[in-house]
PDB file of N, CA and C in Angstrom:
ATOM      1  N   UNK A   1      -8.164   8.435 -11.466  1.00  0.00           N
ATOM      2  CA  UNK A   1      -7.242   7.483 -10.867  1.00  0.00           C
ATOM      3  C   UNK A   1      -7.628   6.087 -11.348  1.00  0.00           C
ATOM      4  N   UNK A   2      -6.472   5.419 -12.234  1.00  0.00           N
ATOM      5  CA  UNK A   2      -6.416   3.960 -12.240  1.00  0.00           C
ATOM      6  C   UNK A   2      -6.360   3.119 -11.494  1.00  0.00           C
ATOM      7  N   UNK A   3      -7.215   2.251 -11.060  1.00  0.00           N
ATOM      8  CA  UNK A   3      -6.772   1.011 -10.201  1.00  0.00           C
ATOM      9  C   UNK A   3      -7.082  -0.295 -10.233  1.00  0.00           C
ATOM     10  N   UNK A   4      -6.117  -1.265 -10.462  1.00  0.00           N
ATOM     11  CA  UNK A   4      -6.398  -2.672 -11.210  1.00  0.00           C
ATOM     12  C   UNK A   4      -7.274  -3.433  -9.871  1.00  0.00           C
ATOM     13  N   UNK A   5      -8.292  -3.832 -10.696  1.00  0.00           N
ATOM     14  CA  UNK A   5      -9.137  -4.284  -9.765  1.00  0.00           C
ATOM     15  C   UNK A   5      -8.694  -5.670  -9.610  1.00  0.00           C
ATOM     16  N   UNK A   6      -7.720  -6.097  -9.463  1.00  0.00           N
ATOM     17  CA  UNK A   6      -7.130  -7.316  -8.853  1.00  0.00           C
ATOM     18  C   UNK A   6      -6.266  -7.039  -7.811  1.00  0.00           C
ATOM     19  N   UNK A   7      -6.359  -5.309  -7.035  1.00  0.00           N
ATOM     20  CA  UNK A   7      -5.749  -5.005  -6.227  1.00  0.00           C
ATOM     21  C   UNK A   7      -6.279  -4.564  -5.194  1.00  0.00           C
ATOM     22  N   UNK A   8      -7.992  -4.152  -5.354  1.00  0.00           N
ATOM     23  CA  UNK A   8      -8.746  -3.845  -4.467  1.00  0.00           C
ATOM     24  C   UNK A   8      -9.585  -5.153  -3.666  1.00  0.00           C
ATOM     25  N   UNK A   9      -9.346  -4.823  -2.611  1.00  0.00           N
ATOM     26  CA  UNK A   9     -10.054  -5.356  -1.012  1.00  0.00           C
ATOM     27  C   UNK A   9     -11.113  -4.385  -0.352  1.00  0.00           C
ATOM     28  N   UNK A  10     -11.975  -5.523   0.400  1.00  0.00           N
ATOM     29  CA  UNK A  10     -12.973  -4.217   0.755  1.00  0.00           C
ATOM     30  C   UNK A  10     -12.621  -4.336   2.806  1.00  0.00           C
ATOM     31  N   UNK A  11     -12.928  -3.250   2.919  1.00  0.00           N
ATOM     32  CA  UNK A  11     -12.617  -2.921   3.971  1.00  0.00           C
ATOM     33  C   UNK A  11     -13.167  -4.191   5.168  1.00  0.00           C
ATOM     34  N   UNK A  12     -14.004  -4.882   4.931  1.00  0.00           N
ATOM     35  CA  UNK A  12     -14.096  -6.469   5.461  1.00  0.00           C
ATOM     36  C   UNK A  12     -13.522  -7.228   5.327  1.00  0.00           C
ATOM     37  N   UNK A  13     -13.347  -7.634   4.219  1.00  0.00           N
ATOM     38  CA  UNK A  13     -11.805  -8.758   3.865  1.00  0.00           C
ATOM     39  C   UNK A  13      -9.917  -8.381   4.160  1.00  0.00           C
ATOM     40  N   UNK A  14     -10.054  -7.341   4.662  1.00  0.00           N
ATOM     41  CA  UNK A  14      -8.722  -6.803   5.363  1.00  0.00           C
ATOM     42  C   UNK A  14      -8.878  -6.831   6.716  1.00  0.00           C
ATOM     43  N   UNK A  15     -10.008  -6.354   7.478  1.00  0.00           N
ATOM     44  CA  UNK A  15     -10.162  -6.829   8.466  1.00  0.00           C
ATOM     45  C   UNK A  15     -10.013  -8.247   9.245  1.00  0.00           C
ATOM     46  N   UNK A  16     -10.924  -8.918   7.944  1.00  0.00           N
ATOM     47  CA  UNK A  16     -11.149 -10.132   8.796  1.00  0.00           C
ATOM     48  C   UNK A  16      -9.631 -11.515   8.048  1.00  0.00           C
ATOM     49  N   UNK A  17      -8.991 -10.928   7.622  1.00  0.00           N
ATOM     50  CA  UNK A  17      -7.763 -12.125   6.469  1.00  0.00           C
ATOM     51  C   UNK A  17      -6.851 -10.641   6.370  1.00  0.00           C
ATOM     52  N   UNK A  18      -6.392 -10.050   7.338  1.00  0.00           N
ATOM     53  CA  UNK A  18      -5.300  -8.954   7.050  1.00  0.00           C
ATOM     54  C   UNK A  18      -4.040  -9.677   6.473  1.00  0.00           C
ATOM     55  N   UNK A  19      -3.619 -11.177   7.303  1.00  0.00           N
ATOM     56  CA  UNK A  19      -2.310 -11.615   6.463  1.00  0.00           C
ATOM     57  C   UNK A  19      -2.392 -11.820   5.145  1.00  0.00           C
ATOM     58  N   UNK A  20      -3.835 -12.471   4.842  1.00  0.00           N
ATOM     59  CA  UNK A  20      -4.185 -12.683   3.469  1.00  0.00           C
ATOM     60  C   UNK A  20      -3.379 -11.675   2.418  1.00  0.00           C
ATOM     61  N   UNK A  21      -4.151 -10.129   2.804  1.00  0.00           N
ATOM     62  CA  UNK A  21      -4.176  -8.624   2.270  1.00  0.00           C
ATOM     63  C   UNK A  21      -3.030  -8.601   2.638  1.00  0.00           C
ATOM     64  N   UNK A  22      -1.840  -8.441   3.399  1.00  0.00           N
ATOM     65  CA  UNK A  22      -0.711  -7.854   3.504  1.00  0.00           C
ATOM     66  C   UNK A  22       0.287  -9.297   2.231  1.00  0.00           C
ATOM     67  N   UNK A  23      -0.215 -10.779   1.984  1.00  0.00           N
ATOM     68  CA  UNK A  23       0.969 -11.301   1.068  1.00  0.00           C
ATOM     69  C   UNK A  23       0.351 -10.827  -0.109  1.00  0.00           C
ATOM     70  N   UNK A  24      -0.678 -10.529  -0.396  1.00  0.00           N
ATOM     71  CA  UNK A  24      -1.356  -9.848  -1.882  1.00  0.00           C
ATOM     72  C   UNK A  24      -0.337  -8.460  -2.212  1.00  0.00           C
ATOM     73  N   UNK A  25      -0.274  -7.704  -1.212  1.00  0.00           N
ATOM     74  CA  UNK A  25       0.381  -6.673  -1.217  1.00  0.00           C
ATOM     75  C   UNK A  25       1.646  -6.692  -1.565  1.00  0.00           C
ATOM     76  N   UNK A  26       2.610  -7.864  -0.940  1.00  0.00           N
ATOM     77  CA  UNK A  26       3.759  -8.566  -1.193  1.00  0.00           C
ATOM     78  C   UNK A  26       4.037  -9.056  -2.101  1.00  0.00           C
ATOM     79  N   UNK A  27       2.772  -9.489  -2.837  1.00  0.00           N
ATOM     80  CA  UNK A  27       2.987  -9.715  -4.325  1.00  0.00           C
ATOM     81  C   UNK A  27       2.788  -8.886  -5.723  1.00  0.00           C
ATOM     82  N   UNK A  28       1.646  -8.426  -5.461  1.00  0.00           N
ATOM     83  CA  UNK A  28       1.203  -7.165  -6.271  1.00  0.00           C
ATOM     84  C   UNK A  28       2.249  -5.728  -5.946  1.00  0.00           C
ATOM     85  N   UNK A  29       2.730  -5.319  -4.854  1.00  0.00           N
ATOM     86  CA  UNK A  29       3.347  -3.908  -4.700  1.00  0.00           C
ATOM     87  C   UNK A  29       2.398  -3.490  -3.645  1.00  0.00           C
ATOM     88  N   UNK A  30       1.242  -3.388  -4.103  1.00  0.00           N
ATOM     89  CA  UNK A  30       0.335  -2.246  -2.864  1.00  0.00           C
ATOM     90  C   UNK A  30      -1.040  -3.311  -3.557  1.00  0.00           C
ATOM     91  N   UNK A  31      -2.040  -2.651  -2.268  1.00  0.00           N
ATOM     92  CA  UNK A  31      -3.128  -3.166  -2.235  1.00  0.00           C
ATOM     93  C   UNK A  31      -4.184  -1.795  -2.243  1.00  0.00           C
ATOM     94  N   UNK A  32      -5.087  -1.906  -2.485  1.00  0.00           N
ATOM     95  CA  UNK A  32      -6.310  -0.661  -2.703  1.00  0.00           C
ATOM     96  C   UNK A  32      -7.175  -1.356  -1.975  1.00  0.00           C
ATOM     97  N   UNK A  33      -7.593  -0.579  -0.314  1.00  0.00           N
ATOM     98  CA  UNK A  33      -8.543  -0.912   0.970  1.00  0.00           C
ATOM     99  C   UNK A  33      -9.827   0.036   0.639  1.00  0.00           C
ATOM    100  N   UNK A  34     -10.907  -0.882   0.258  1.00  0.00           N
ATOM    101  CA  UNK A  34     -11.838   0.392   0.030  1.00  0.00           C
ATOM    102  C   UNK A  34     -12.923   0.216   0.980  1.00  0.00           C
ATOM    103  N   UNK A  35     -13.214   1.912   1.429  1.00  0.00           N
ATOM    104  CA  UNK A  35     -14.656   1.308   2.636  1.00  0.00           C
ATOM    105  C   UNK A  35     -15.768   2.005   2.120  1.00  0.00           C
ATOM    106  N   UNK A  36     -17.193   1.545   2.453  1.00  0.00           N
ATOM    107  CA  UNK A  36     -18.170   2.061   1.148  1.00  0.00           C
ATOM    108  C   UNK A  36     -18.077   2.267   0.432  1.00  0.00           C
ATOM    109  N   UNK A  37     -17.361   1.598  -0.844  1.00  0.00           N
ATOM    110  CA  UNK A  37     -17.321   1.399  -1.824  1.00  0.00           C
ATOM    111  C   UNK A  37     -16.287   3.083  -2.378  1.00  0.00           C
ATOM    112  N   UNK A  38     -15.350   3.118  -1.987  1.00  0.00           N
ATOM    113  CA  UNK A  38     -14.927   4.213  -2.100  1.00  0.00           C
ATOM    114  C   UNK A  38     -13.059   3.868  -1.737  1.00  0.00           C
ATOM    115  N   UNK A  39     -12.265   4.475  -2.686  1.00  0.00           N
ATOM    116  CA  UNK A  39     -10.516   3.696  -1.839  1.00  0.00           C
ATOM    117  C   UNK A  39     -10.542   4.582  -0.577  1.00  0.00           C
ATOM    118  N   UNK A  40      -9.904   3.904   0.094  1.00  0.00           N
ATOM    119  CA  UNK A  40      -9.637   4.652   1.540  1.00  0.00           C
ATOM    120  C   UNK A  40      -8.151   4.764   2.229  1.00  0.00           C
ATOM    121  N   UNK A  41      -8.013   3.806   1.898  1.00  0.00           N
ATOM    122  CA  UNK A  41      -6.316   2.910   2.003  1.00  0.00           C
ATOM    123  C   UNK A  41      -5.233   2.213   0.953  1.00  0.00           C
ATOM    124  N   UNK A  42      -4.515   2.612   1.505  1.00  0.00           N
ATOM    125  CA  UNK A  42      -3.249   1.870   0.171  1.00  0.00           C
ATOM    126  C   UNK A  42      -1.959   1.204   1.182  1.00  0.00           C
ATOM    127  N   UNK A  43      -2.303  -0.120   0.883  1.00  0.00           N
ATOM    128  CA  UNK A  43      -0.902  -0.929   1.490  1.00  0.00           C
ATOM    129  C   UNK A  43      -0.515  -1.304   0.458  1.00  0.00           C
ATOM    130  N   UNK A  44       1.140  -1.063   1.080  1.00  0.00           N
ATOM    131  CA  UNK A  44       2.334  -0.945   0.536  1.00  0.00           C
ATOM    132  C   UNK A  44       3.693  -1.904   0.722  1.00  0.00           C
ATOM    133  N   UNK A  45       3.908  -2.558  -0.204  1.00  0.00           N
ATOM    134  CA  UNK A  45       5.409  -3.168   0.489  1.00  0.00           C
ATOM    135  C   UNK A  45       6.319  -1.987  -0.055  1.00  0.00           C
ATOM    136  N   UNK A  46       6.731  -1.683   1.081  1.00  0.00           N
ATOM    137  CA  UNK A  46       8.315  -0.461   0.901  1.00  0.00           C
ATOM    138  C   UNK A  46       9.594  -0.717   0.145  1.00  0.00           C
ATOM    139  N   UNK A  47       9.567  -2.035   0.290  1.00  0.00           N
ATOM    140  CA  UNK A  47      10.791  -2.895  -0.055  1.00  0.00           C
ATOM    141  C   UNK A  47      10.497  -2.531  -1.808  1.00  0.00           C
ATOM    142  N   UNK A  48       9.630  -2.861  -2.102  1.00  0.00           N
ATOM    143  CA  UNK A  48       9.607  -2.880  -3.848  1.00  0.00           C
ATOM    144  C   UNK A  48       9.121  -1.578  -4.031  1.00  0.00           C
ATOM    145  N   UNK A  49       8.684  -0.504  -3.252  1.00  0.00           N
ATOM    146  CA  UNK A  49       8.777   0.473  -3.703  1.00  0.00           C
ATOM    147  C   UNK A  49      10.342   1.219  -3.623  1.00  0.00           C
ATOM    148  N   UNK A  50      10.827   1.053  -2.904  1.00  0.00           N
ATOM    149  CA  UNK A  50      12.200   1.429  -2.870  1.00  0.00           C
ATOM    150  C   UNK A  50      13.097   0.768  -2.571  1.00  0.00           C
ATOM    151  N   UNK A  51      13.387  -0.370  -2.831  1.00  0.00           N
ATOM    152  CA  UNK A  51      14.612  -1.140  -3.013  1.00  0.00           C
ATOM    153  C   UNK A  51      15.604  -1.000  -1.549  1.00  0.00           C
ATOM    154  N   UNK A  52      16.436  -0.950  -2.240  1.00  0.00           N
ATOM    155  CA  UNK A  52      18.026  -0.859  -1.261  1.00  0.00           C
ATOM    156  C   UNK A  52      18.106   0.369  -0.299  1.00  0.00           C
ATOM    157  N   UNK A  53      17.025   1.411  -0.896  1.00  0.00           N
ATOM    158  CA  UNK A  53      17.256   2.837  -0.212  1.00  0.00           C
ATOM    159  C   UNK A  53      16.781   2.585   1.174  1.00  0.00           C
ATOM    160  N   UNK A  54      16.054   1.487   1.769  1.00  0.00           N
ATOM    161  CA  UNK A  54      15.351   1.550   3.213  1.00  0.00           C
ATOM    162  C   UNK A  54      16.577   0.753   4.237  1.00  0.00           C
ATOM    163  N   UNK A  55      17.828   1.062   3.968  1.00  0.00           N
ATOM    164  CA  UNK A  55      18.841   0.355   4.702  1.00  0.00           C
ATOM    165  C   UNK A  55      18.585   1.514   6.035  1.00  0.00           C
ATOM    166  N   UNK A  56      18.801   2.564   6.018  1.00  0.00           N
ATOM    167  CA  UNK A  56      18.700   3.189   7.624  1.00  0.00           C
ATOM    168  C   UNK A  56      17.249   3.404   7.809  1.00  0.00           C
ATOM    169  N   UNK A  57      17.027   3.770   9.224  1.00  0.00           N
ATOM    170  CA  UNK A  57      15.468   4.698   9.940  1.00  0.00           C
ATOM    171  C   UNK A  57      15.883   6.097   9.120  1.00  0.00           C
ATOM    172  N   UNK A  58      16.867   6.446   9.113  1.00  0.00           N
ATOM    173  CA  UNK A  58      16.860   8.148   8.803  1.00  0.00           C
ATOM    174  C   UNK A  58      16.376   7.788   6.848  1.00  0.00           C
ATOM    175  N   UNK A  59      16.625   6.943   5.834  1.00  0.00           N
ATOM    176  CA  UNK A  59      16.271   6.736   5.046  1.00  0.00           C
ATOM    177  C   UNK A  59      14.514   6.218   4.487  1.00  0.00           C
ATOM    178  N   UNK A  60      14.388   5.624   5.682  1.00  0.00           N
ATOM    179  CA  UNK A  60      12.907   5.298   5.814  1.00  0.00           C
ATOM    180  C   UNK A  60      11.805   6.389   5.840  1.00  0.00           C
ATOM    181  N   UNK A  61      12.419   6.946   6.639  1.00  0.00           N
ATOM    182  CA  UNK A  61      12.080   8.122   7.006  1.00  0.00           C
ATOM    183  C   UNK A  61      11.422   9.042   5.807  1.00  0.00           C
ATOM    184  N   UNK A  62      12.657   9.265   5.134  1.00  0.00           N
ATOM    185  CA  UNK A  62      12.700  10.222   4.286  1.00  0.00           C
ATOM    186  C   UNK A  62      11.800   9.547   3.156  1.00  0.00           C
ATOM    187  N   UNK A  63      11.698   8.197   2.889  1.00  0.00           N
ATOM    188  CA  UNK A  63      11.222   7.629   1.478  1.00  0.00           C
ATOM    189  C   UNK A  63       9.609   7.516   2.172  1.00  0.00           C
ATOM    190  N   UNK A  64       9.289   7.461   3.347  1.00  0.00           N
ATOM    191  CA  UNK A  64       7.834   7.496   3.698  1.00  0.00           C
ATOM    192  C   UNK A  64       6.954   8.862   3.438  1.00  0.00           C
ATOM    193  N   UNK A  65       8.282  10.142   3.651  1.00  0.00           N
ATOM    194  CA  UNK A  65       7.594  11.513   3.070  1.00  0.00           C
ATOM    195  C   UNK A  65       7.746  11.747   1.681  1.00  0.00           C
ATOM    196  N   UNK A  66       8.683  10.557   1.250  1.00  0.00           N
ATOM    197  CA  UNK A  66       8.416  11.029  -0.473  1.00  0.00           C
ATOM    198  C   UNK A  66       7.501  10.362  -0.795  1.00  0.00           C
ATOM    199  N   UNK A  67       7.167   9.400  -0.500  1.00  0.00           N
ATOM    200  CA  UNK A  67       5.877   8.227  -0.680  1.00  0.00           C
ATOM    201  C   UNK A  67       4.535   9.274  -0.018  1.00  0.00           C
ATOM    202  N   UNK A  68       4.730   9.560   0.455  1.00  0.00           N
ATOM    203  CA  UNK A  68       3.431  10.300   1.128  1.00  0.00           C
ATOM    204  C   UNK A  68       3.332  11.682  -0.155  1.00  0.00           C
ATOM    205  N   UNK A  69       4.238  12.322  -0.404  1.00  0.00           N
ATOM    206  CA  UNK A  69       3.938  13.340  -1.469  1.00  0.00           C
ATOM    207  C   UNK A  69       3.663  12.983  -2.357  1.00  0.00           C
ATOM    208  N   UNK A  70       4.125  11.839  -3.142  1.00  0.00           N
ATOM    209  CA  UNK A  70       3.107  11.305  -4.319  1.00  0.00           C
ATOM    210  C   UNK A  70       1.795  11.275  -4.548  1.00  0.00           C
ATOM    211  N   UNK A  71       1.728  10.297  -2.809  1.00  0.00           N
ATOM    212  CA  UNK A  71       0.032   9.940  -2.766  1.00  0.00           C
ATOM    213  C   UNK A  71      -1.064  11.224  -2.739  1.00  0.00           C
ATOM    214  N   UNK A  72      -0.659  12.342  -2.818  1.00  0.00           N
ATOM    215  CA  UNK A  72      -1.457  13.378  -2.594  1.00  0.00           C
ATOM    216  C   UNK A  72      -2.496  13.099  -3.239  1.00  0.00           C
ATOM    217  N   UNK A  73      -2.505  12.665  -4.806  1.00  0.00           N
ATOM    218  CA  UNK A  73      -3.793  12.629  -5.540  1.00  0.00           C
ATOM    219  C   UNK A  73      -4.759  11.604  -5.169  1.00  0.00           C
ATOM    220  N   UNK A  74      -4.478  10.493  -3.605  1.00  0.00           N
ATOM    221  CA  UNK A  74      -5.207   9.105  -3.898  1.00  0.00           C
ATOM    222  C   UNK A  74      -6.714  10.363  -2.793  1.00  0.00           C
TER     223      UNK A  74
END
């Protein structure tokens, strides 16, 4: 697994500056939360992962279990 290390946070600096970590995320796509030195977490803006498709809950829905089947390999 690739991961641009201008995307990883460590599980202290999300804690303690979460807005920080959530506009990084907003800018980058997703963020990589790692705790002991290991990924643990992946924040996500939904919006740029799927565009226009998050207009309903029943669509959200559905793009959070396709988003979740991807992530199988993290």
């Amino acid at each position: 697994m690739l991961i641009d290390s201008n995307q990883i946070v460590s599980m202290t600096e999300a804690n303690q500056n979460f807005s920080k970590v959530v506009k990084q995320a907003e800018d980058d796509g997703c963020v990589v939360i790692f705790k002991n030195n290991r990924p643990k977490f992946v924040l996500m803006d939904l919006d740029k992962c799927f565009g226009e498709r998050l207009q309903t809950e029943d669509n959200l829905e559905d793009a959070c279990i396709e988003l979740m089947g991807k992530a199988k390999w993290l």
